[in-house]
Each structure stands twice: as C-alpha cells, then as structure tokens.
N, C-alpha and C. Protein backbone atom coordinates (compact mmCIF):
# COMPACT_ATOMS: atom_id res chain seq x y z
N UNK A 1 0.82 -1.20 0.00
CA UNK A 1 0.00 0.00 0.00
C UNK A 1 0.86 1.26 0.00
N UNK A 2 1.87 1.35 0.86
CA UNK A 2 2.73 2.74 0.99
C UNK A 2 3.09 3.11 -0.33
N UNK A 3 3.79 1.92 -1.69
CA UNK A 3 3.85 2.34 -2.84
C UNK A 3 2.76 3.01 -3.40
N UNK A 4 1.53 2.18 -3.34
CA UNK A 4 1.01 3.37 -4.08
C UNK A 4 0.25 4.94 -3.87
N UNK A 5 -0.18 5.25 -2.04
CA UNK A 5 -0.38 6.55 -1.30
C UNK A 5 0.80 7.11 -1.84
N UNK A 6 2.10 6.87 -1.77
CA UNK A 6 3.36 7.89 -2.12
C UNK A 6 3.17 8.08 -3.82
N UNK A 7 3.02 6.95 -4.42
CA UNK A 7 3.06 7.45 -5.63
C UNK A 7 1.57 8.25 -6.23
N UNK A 8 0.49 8.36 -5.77
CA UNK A 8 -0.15 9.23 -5.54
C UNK A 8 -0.04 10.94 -5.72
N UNK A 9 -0.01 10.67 -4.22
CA UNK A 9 0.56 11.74 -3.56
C UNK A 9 1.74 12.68 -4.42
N UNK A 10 2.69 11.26 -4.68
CA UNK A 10 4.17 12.64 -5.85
C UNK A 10 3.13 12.89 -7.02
N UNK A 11 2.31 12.24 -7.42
CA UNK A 11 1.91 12.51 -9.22
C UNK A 11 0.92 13.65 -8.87
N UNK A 12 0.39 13.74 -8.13
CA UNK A 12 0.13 14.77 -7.73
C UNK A 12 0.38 16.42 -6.60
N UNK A 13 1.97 16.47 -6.98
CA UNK A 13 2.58 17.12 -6.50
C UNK A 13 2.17 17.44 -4.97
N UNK A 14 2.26 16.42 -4.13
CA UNK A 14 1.64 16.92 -2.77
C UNK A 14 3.02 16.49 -2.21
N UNK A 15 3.34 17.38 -0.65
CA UNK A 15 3.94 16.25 0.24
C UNK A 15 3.14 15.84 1.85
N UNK A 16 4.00 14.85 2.23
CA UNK A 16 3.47 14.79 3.51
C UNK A 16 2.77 15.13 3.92
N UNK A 17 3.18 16.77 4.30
CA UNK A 17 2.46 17.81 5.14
C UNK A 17 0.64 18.18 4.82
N UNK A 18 0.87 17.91 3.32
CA UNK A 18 -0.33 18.35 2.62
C UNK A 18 -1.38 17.11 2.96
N UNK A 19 -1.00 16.06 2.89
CA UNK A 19 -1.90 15.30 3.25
C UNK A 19 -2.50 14.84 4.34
N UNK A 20 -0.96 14.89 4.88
CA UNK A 20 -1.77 15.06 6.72
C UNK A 20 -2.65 15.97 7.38
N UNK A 21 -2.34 17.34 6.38
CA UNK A 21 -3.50 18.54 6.78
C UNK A 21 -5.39 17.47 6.44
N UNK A 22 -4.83 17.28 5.58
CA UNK A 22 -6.04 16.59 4.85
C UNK A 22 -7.08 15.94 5.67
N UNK A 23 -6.09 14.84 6.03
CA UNK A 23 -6.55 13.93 7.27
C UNK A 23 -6.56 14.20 8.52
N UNK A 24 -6.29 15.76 8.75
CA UNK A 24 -6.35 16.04 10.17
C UNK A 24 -5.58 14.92 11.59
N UNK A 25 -4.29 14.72 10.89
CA UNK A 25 -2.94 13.86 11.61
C UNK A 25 -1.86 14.74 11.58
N UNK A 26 -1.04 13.87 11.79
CA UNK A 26 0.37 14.65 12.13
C UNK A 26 1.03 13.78 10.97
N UNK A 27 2.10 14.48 10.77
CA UNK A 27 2.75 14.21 9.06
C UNK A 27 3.84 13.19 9.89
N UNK A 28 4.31 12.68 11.26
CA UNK A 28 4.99 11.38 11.17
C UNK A 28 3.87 10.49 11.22
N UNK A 29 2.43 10.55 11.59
CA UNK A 29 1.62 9.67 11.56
C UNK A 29 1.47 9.06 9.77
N UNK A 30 1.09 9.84 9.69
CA UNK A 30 0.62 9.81 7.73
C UNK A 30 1.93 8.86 7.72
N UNK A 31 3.32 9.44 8.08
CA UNK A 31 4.43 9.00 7.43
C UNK A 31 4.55 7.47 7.26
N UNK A 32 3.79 6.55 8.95
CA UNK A 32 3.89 5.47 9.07
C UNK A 32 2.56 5.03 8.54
N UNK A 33 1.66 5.88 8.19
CA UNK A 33 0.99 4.73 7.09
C UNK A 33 1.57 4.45 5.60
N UNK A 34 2.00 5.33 4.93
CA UNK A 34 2.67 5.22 3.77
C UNK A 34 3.62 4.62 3.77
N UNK A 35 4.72 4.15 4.33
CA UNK A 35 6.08 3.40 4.81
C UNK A 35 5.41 1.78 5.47
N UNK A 36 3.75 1.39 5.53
CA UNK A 36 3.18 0.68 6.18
C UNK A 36 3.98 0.42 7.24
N UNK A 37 4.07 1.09 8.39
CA UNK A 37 4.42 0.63 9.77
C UNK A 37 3.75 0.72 10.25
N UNK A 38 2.37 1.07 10.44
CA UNK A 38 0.89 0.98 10.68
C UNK A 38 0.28 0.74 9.58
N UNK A 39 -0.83 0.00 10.34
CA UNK A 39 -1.91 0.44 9.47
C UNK A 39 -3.26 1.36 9.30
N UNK A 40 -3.63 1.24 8.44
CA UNK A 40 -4.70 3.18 8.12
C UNK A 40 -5.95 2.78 8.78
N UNK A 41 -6.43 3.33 9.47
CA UNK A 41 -7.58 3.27 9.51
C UNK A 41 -8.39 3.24 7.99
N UNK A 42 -9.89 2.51 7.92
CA UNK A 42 -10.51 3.09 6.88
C UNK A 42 -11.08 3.62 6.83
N UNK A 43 -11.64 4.81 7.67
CA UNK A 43 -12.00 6.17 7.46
C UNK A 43 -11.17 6.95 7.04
N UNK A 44 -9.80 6.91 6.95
CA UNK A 44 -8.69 7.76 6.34
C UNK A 44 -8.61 7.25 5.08
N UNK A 45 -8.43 5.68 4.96
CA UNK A 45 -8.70 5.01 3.62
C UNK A 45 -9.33 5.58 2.99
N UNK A 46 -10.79 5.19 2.95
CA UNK A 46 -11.96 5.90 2.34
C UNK A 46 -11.34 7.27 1.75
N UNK A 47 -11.51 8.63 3.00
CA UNK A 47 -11.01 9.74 2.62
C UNK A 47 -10.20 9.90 1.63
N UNK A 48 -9.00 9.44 1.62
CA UNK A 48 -7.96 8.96 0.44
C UNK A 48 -8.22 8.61 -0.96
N UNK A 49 -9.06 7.89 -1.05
CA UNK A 49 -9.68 7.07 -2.08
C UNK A 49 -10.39 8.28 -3.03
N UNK A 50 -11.52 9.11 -1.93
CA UNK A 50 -12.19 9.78 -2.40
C UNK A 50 -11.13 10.85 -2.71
N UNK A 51 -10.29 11.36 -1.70
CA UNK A 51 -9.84 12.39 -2.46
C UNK A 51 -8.76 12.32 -3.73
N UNK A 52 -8.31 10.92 -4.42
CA UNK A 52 -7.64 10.62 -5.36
C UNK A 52 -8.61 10.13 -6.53
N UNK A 53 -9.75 10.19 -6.00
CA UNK A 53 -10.61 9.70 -6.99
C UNK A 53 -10.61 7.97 -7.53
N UNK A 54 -10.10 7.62 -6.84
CA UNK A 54 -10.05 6.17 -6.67
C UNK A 54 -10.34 4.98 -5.83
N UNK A 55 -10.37 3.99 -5.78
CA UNK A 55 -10.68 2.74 -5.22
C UNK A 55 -10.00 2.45 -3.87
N UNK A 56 -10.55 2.20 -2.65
CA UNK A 56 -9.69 2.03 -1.54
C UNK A 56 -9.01 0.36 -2.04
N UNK A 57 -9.92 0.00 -2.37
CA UNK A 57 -9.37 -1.96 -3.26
C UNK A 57 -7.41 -1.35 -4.48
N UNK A 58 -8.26 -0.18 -4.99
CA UNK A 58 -6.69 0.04 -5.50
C UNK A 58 -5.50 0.51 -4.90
N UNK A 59 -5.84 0.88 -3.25
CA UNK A 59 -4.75 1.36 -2.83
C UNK A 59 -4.27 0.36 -1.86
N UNK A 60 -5.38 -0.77 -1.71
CA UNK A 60 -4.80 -1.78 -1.27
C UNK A 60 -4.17 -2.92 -2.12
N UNK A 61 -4.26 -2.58 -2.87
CA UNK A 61 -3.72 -3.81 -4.44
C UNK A 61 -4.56 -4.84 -4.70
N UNK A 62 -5.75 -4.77 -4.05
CA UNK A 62 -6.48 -5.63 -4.31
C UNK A 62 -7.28 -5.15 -5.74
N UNK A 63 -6.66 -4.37 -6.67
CA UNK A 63 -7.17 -4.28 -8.29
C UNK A 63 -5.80 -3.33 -8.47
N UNK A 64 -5.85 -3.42 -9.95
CA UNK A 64 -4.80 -2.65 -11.17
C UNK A 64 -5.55 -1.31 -11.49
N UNK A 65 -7.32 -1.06 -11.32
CA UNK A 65 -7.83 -0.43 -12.17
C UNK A 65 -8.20 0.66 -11.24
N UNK A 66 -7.82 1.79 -11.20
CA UNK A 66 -7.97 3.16 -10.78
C UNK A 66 -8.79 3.72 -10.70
N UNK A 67 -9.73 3.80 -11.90
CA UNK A 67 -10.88 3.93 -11.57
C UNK A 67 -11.61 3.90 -10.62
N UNK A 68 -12.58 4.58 -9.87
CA UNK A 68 -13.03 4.50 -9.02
C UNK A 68 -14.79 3.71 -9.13
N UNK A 69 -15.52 2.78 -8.39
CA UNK A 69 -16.79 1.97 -8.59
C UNK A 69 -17.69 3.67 -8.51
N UNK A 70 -18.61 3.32 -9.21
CA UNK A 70 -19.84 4.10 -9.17
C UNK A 70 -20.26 4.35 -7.66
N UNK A 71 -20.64 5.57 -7.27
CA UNK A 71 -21.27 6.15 -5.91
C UNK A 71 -22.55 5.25 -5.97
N UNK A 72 -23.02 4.99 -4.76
CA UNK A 72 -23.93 4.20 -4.19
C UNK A 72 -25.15 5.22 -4.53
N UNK A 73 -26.10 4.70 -4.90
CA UNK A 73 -27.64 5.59 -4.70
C UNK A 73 -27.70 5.83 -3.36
N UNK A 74 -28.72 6.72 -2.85
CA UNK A 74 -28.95 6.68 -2.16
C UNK A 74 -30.78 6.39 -2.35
C-alpha cells in the first residue's frame, strides 16, 4: 500500500504535510501509514480514495484499475 499513497501523492505534486493537513494527523503519523508501519484506519482510507478519486481496493492492491466503482444511490 505505501507504494502506491506515495506514488499518488508525488503525481500529484503533494507532500506529507499536505496530506496530513487533509486527514487532520500529524505528518509522522501519515508518514507510518505510507512506509506501512501501521496500518490506516478506513476512514482515512476511504477519505484517500475519495480524495484521489479512486478505489480504496486500489490502494490496497487488491485491483490494477484506478478507476473508481460508481457512488452508491442513495
């Protein structure tokens, strides 16, 4: 997973700091989810997902395809 939040994150010119603002953490926290020395909560997951526009399944490698699934009806 840390490969792909970091590679993310660079393709979209962010660092650390920026994302931890995001998630309302501290940028060594963020640090040890991206480096997986923890693991993420998935409410940060989620968050992530949504704010990359992608699949929490793709940032876990559980798919290749970026894309993100269709929003749920409500």
């Amino acid at each position: 997973m840390e490969t792909r939040l970091r590679n993310l994150r660079e393709d979209n010119d962010l660092n650390q700091t920026d994302i931890s603002k995001l998630l309302n953490i501290s940028q060594v926290a963020y640090s040890h989810y991206e480096l997986n020395k923890r693991n993420i909560p998935l409410d940060l997951l989620s968050k992530l997902a949504d704010y990359y526009n992608t699949s929490i399944d793709y940032l876990v490698f559980r798919t290749n395809e970026k894309k993100p699934y269709p929003k749920a009806k409500k």
